[in-house]
ModelCIF file with pLDDT and N, C-alpha, C, O atoms, coordinates in Angstrom:
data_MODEL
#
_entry.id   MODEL 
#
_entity.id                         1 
_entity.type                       polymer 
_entity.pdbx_number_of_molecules   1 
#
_entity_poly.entity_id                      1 
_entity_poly.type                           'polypeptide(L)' 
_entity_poly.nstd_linkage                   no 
_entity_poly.nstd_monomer                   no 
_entity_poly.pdbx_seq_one_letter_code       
;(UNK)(UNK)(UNK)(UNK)(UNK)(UNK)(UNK)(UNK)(UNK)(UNK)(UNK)(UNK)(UNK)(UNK)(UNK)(UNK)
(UNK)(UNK)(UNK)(UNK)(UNK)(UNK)(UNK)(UNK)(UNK)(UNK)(UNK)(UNK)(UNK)(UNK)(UNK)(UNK)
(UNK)(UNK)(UNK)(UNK)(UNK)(UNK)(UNK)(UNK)(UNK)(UNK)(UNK)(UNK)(UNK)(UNK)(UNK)
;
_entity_poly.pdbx_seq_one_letter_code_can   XXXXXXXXXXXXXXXXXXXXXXXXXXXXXXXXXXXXXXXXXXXXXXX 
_entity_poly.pdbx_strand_id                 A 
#
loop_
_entity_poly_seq.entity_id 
_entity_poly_seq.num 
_entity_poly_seq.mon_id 
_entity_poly_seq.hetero 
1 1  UNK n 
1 2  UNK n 
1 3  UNK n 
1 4  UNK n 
1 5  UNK n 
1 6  UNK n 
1 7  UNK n 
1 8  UNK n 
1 9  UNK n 
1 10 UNK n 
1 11 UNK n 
1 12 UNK n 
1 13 UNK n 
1 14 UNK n 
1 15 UNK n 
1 16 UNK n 
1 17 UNK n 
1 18 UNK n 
1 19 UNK n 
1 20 UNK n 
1 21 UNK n 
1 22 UNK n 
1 23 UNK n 
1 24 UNK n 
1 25 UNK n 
1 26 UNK n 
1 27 UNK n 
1 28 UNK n 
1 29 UNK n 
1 30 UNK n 
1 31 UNK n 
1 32 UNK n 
1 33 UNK n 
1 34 UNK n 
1 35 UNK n 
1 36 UNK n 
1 37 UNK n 
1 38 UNK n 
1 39 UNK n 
1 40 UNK n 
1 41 UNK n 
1 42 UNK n 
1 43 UNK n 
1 44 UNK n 
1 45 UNK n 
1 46 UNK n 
1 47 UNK n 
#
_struct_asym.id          A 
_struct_asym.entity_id   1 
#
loop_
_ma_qa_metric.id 
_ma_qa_metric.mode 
_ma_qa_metric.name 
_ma_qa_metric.software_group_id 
_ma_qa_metric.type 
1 global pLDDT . pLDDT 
2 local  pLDDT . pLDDT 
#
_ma_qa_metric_global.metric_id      1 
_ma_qa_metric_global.metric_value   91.36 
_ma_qa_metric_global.model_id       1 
_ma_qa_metric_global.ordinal_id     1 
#
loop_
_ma_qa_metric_local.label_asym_id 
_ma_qa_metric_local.label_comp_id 
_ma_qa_metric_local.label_seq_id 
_ma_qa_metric_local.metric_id 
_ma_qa_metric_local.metric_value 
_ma_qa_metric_local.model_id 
_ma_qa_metric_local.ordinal_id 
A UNK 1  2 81.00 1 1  
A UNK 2  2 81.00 1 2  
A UNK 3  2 83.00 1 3  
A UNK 4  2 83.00 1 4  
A UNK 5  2 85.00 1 5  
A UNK 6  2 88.00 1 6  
A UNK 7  2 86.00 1 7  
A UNK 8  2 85.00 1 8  
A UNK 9  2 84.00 1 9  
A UNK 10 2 85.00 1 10 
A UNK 11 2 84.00 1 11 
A UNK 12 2 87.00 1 12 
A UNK 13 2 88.00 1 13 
A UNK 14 2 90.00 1 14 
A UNK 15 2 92.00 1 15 
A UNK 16 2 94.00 1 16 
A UNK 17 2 95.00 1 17 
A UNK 18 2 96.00 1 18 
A UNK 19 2 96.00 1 19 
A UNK 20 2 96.00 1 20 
A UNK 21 2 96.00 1 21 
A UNK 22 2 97.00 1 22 
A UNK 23 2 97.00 1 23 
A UNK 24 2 96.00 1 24 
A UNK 25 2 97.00 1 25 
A UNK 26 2 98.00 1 26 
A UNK 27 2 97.00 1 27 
A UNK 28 2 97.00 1 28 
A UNK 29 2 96.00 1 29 
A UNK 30 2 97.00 1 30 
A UNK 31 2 96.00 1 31 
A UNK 32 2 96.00 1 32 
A UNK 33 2 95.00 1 33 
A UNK 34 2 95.00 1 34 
A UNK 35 2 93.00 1 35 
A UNK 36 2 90.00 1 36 
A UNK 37 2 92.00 1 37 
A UNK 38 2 92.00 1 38 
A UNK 39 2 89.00 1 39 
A UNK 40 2 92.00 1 40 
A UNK 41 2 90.00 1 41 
A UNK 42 2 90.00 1 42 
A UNK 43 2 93.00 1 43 
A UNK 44 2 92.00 1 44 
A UNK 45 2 90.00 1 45 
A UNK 46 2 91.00 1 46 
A UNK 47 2 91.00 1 47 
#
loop_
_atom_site.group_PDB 
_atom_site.id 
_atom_site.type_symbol 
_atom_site.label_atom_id 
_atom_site.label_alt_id 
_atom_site.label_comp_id 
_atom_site.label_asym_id 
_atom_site.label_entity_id 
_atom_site.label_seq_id 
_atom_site.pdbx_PDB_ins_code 
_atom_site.Cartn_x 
_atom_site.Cartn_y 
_atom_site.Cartn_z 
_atom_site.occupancy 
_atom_site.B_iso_or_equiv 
_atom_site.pdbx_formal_charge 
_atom_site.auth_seq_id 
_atom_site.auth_comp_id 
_atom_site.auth_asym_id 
_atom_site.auth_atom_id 
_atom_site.pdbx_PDB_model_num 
ATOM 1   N N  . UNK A 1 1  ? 0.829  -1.197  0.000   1.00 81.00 ? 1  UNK A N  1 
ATOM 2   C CA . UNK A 1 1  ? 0.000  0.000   0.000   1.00 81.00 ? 1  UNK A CA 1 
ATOM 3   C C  . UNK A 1 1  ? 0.862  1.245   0.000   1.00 81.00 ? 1  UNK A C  1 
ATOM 4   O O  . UNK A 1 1  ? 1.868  1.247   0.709   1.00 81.00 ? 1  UNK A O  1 
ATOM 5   N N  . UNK A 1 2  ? 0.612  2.111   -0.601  1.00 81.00 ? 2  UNK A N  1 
ATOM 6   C CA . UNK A 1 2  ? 0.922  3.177   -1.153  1.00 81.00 ? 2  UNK A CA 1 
ATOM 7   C C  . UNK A 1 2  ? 0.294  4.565   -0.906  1.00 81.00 ? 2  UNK A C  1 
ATOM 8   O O  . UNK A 1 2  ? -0.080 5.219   -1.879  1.00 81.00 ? 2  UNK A O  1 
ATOM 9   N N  . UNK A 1 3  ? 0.158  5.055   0.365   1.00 83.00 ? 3  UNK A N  1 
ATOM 10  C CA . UNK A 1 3  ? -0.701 6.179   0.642   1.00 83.00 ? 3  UNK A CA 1 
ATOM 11  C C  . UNK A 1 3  ? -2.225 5.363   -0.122  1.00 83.00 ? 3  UNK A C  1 
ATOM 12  O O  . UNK A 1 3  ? -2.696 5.478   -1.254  1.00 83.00 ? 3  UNK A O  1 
ATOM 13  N N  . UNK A 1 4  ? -2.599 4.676   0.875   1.00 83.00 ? 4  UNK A N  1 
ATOM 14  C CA . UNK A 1 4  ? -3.879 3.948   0.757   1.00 83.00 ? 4  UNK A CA 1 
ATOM 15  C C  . UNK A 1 4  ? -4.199 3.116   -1.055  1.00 83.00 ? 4  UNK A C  1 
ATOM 16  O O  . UNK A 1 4  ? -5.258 2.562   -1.352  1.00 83.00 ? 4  UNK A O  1 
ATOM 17  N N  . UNK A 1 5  ? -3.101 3.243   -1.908  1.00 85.00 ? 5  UNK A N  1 
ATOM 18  C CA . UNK A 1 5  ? -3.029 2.440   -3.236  1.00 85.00 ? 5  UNK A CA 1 
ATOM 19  C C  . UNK A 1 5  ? -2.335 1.334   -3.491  1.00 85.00 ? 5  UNK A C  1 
ATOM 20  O O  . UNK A 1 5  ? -1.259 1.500   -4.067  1.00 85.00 ? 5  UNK A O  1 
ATOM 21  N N  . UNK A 1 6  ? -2.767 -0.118  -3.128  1.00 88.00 ? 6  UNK A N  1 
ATOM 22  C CA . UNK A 1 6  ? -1.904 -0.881  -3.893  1.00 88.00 ? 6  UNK A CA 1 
ATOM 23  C C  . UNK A 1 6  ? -1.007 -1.046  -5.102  1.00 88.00 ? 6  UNK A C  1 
ATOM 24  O O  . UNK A 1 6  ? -1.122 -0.652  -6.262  1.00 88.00 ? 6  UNK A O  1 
ATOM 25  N N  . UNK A 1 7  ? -0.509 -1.423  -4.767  1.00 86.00 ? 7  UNK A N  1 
ATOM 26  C CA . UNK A 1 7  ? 0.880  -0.820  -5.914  1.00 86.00 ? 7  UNK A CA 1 
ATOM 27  C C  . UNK A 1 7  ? 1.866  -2.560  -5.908  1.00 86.00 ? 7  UNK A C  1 
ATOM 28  O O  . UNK A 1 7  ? 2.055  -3.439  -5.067  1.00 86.00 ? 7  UNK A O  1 
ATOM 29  N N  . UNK A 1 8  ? 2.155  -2.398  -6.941  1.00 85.00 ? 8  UNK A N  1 
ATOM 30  C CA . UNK A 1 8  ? 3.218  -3.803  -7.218  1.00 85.00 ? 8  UNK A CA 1 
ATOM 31  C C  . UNK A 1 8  ? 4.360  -3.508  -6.791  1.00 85.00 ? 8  UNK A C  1 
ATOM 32  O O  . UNK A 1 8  ? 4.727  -2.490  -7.378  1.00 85.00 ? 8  UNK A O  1 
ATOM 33  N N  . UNK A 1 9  ? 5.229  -3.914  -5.972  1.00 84.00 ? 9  UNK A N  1 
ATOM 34  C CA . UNK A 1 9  ? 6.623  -4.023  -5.383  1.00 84.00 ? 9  UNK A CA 1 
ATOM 35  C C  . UNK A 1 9  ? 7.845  -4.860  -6.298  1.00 84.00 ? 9  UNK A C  1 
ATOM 36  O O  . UNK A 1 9  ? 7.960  -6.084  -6.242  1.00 84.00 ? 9  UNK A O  1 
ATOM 37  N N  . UNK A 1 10 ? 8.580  -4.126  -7.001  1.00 85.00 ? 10 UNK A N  1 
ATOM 38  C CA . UNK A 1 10 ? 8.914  -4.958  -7.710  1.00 85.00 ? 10 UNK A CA 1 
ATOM 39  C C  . UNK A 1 10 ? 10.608 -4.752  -7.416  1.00 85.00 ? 10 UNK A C  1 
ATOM 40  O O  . UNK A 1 10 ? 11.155 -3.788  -6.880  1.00 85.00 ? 10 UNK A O  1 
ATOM 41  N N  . UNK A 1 11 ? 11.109 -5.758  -7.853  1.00 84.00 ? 11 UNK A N  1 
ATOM 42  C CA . UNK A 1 11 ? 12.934 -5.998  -7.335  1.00 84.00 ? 11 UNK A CA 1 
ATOM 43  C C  . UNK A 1 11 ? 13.379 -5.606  -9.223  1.00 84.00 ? 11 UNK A C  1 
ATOM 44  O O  . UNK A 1 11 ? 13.021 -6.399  -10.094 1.00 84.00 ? 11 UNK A O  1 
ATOM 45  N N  . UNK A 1 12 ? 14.220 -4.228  -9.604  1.00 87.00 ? 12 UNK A N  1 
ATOM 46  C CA . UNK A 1 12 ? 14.255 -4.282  -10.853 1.00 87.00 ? 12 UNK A CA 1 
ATOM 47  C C  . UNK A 1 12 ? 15.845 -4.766  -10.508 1.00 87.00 ? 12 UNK A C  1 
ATOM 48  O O  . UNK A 1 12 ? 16.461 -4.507  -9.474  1.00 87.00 ? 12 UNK A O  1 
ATOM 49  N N  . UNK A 1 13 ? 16.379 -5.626  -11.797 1.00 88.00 ? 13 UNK A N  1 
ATOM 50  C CA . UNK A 1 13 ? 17.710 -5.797  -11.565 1.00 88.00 ? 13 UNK A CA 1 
ATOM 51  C C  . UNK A 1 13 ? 18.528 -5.466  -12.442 1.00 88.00 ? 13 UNK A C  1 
ATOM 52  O O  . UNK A 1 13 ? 18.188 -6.203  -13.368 1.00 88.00 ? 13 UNK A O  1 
ATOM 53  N N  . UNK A 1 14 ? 19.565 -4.736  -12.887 1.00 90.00 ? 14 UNK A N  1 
ATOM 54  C CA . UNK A 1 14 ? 19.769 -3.935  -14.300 1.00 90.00 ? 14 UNK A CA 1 
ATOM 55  C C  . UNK A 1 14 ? 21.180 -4.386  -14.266 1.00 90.00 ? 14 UNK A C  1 
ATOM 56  O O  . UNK A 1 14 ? 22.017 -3.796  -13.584 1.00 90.00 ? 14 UNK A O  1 
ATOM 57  N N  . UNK A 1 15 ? 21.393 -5.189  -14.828 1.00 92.00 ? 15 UNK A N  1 
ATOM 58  C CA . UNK A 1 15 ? 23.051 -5.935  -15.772 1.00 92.00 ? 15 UNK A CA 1 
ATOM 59  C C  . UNK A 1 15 ? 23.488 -4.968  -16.881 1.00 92.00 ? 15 UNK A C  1 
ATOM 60  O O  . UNK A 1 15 ? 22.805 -4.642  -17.851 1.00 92.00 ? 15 UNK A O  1 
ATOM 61  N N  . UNK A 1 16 ? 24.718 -4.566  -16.592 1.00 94.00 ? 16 UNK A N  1 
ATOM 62  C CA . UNK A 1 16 ? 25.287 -4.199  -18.060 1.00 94.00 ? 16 UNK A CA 1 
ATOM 63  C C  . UNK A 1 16 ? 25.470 -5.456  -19.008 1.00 94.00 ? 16 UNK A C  1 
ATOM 64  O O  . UNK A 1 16 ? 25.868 -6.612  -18.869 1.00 94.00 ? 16 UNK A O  1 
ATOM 65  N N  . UNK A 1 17 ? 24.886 -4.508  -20.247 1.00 95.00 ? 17 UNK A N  1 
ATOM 66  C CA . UNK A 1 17 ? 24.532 -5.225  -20.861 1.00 95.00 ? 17 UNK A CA 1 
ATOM 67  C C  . UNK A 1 17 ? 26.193 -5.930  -21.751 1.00 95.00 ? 17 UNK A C  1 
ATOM 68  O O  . UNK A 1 17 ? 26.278 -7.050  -22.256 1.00 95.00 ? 17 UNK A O  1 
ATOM 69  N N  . UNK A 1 18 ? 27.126 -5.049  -21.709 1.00 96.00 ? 18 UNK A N  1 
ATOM 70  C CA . UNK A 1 18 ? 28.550 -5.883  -21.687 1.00 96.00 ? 18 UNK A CA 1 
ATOM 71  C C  . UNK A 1 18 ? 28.559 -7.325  -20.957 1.00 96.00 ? 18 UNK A C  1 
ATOM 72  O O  . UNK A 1 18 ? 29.095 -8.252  -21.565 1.00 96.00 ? 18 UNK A O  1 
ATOM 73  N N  . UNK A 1 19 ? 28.003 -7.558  -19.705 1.00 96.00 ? 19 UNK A N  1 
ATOM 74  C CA . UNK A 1 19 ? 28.435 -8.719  -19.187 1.00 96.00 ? 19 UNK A CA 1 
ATOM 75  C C  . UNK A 1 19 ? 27.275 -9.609  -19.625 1.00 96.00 ? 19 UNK A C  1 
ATOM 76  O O  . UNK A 1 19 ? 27.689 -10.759 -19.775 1.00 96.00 ? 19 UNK A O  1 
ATOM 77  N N  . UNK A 1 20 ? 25.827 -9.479  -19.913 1.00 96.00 ? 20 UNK A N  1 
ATOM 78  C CA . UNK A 1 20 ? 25.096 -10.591 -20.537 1.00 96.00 ? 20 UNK A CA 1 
ATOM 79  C C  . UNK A 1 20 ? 25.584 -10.886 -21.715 1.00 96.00 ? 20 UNK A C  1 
ATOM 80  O O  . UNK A 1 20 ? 26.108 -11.994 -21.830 1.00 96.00 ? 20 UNK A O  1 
ATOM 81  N N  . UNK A 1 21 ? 25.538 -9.922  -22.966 1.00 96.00 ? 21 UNK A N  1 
ATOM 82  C CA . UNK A 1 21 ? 27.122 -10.741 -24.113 1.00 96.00 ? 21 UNK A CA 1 
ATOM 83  C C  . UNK A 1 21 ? 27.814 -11.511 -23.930 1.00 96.00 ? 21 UNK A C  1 
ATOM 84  O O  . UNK A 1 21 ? 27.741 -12.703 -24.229 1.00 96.00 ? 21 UNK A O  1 
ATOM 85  N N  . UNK A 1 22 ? 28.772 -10.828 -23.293 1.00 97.00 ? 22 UNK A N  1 
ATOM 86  C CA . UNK A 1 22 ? 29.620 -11.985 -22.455 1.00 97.00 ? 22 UNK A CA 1 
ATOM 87  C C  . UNK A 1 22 ? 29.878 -13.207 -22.525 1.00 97.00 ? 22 UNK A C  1 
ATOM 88  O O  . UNK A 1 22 ? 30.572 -13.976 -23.191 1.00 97.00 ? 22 UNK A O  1 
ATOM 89  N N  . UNK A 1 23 ? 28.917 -13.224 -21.396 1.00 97.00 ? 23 UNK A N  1 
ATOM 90  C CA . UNK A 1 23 ? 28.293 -14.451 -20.781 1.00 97.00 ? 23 UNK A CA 1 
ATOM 91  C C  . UNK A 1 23 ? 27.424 -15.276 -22.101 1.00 97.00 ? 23 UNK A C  1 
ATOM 92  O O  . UNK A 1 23 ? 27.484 -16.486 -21.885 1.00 97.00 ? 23 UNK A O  1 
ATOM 93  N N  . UNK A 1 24 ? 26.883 -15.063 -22.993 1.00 96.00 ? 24 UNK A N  1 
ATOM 94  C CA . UNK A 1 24 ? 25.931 -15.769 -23.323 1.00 96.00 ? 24 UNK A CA 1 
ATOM 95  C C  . UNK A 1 24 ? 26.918 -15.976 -24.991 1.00 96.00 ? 24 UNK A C  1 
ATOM 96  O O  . UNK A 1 24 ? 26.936 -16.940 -25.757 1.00 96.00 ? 24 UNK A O  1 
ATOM 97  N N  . UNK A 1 25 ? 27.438 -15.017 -25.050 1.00 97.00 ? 25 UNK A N  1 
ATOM 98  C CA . UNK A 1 25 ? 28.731 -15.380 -26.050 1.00 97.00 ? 25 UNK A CA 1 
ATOM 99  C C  . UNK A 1 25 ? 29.874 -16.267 -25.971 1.00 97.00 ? 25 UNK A C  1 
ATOM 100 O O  . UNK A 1 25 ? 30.377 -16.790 -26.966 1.00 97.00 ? 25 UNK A O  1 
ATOM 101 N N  . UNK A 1 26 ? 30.283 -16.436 -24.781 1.00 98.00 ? 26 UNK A N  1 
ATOM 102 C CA . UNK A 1 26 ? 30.788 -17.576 -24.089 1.00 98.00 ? 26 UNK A CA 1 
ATOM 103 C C  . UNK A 1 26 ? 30.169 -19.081 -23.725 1.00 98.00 ? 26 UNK A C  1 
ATOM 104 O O  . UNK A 1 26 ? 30.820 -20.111 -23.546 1.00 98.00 ? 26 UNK A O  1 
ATOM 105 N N  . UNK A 1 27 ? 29.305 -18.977 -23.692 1.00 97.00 ? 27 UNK A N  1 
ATOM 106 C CA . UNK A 1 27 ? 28.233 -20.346 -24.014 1.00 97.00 ? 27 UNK A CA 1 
ATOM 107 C C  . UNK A 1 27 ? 27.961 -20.933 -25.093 1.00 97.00 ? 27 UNK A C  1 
ATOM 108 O O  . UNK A 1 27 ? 27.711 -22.109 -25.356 1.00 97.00 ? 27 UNK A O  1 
ATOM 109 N N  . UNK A 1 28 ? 28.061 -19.598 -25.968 1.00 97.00 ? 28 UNK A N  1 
ATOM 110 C CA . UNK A 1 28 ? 27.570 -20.233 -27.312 1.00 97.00 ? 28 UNK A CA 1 
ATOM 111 C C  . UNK A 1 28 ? 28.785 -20.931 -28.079 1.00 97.00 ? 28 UNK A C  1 
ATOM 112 O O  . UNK A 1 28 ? 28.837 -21.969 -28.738 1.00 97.00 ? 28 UNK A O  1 
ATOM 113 N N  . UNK A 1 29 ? 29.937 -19.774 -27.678 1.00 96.00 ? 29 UNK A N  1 
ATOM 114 C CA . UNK A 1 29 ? 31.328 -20.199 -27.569 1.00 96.00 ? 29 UNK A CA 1 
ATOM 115 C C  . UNK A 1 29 ? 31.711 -21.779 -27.255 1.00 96.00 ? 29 UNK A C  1 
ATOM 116 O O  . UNK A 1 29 ? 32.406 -22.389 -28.067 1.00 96.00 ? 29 UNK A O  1 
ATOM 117 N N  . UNK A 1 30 ? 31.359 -22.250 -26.368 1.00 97.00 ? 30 UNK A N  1 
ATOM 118 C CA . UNK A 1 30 ? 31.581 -23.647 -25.864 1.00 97.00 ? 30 UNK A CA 1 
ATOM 119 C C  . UNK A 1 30 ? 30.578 -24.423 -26.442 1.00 97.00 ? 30 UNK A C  1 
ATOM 120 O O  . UNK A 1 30 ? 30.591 -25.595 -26.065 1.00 97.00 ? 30 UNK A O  1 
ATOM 121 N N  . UNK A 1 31 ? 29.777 -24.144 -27.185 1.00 96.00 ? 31 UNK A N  1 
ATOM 122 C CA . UNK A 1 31 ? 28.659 -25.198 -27.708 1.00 96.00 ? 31 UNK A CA 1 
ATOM 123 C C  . UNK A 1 31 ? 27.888 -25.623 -26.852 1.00 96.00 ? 31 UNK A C  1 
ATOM 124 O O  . UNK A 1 31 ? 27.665 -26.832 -26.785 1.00 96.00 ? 31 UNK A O  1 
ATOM 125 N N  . UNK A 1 32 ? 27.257 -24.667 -25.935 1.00 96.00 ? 32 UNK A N  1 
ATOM 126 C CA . UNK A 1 32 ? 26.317 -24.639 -25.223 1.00 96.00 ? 32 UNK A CA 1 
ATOM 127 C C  . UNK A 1 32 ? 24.998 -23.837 -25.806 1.00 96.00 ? 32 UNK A C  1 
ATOM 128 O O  . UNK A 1 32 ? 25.221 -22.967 -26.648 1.00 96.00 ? 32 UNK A O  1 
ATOM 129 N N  . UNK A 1 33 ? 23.445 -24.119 -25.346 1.00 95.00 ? 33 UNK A N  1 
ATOM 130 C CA . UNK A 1 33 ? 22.826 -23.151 -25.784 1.00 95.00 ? 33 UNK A CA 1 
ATOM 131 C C  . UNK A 1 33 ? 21.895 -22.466 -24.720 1.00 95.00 ? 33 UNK A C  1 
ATOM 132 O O  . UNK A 1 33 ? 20.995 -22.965 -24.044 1.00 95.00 ? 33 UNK A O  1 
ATOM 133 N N  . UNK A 1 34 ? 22.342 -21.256 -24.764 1.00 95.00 ? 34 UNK A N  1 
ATOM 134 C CA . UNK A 1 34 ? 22.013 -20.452 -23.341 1.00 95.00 ? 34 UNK A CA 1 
ATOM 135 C C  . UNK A 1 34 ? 20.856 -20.214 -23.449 1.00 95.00 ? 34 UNK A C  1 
ATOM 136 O O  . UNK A 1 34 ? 20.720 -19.607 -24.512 1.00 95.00 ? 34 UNK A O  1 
ATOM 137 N N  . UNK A 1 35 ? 19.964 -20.333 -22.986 1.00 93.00 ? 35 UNK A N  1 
ATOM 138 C CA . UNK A 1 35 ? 18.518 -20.048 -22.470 1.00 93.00 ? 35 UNK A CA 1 
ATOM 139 C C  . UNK A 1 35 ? 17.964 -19.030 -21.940 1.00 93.00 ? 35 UNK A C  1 
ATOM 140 O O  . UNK A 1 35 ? 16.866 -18.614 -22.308 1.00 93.00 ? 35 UNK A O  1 
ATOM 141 N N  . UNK A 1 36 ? 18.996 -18.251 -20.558 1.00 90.00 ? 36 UNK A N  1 
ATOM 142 C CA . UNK A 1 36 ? 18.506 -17.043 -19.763 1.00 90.00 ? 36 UNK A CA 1 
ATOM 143 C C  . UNK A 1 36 ? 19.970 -17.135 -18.741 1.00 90.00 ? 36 UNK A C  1 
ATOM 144 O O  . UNK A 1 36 ? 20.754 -18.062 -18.535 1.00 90.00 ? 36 UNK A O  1 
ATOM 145 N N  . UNK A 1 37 ? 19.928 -16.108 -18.374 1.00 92.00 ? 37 UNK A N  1 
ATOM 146 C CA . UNK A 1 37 ? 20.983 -15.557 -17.295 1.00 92.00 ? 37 UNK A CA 1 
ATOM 147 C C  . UNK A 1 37 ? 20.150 -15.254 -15.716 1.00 92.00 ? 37 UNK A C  1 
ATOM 148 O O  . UNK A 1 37 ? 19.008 -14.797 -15.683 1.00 92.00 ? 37 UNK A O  1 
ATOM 149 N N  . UNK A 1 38 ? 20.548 -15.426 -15.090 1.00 92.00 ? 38 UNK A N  1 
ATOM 150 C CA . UNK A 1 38 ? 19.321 -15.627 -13.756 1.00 92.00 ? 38 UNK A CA 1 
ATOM 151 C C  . UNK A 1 38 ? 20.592 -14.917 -12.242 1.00 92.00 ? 38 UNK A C  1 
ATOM 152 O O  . UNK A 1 38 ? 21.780 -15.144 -12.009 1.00 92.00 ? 38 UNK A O  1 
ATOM 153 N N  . UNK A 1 39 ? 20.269 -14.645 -12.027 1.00 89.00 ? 39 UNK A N  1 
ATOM 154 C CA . UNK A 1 39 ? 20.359 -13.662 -10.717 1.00 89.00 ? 39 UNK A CA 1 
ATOM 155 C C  . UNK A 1 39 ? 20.638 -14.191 -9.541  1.00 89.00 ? 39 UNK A C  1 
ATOM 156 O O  . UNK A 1 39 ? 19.609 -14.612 -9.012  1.00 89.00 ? 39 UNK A O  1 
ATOM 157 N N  . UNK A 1 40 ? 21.958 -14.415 -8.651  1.00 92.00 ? 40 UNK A N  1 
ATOM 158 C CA . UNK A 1 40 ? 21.810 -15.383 -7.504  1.00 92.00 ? 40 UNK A CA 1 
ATOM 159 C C  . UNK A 1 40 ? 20.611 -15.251 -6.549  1.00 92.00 ? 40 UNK A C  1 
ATOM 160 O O  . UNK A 1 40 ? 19.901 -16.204 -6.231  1.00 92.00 ? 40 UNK A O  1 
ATOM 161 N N  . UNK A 1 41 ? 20.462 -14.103 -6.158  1.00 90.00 ? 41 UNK A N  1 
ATOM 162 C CA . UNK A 1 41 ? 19.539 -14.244 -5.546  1.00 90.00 ? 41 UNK A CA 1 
ATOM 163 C C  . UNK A 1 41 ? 18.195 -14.825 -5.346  1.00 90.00 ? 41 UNK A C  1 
ATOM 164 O O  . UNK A 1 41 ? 17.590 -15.464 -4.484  1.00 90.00 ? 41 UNK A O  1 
ATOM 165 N N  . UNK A 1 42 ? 17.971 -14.270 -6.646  1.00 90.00 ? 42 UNK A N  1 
ATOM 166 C CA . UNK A 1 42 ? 16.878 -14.910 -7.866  1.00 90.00 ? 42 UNK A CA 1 
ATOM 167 C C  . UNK A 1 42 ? 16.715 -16.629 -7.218  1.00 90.00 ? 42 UNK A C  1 
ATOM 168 O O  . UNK A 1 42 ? 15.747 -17.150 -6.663  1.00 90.00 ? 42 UNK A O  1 
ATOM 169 N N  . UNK A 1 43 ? 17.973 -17.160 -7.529  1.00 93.00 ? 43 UNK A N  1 
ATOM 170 C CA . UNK A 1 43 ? 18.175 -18.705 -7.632  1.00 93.00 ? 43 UNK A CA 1 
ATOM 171 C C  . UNK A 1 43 ? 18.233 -19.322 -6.601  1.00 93.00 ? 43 UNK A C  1 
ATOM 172 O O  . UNK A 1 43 ? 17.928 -20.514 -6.600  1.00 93.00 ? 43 UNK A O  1 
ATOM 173 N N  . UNK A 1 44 ? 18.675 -18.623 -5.349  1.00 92.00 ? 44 UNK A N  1 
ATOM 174 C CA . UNK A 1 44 ? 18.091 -19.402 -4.182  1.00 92.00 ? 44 UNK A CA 1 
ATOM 175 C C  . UNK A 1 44 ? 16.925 -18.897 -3.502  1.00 92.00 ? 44 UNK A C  1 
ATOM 176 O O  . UNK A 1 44 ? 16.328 -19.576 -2.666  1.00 92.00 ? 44 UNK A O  1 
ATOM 177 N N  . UNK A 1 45 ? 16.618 -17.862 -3.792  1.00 90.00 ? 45 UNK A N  1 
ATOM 178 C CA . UNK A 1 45 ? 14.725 -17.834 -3.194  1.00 90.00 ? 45 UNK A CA 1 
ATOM 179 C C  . UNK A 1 45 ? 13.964 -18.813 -3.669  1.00 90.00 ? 45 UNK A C  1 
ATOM 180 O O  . UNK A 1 45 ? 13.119 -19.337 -2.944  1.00 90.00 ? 45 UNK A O  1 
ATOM 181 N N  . UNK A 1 46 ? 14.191 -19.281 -5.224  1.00 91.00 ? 46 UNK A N  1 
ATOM 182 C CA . UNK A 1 46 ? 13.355 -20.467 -5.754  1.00 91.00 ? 46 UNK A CA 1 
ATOM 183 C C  . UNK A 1 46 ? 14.147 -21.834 -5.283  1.00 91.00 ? 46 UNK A C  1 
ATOM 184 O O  . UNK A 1 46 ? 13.497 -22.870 -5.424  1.00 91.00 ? 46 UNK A O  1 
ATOM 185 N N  . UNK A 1 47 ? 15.568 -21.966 -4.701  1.00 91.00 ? 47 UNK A N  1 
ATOM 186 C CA . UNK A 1 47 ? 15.598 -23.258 -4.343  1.00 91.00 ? 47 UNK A CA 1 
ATOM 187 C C  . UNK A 1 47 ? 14.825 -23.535 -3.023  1.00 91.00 ? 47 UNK A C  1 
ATOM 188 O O  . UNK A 1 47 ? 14.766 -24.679 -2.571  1.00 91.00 ? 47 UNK A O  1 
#
């Protein structure tokens, strides 16, 4: 609530976008096929 307005709470998380390249250029690099880049935090709230 928001001065009496529900409102969505949201966690924004903003990567330069140099290091998702990177990363997902390096996967593809190894003959992997990258799917998504995910956030530690991210990854143990859902474990």
């Amino acid at each position: 609530l928001d001065n009496g307005i529900e409102k969505l709470n949201l966690l924004l998380i903003g990567v330069p976008i140099t290091i998702v390249e990177s990363h997902l250029n390096l996967l593809k690099d190894i003959g992997l096929k990258p799917l998504a880049l995910d956030y530690k935090g991210n990854a143990i709230c859902k474990l």
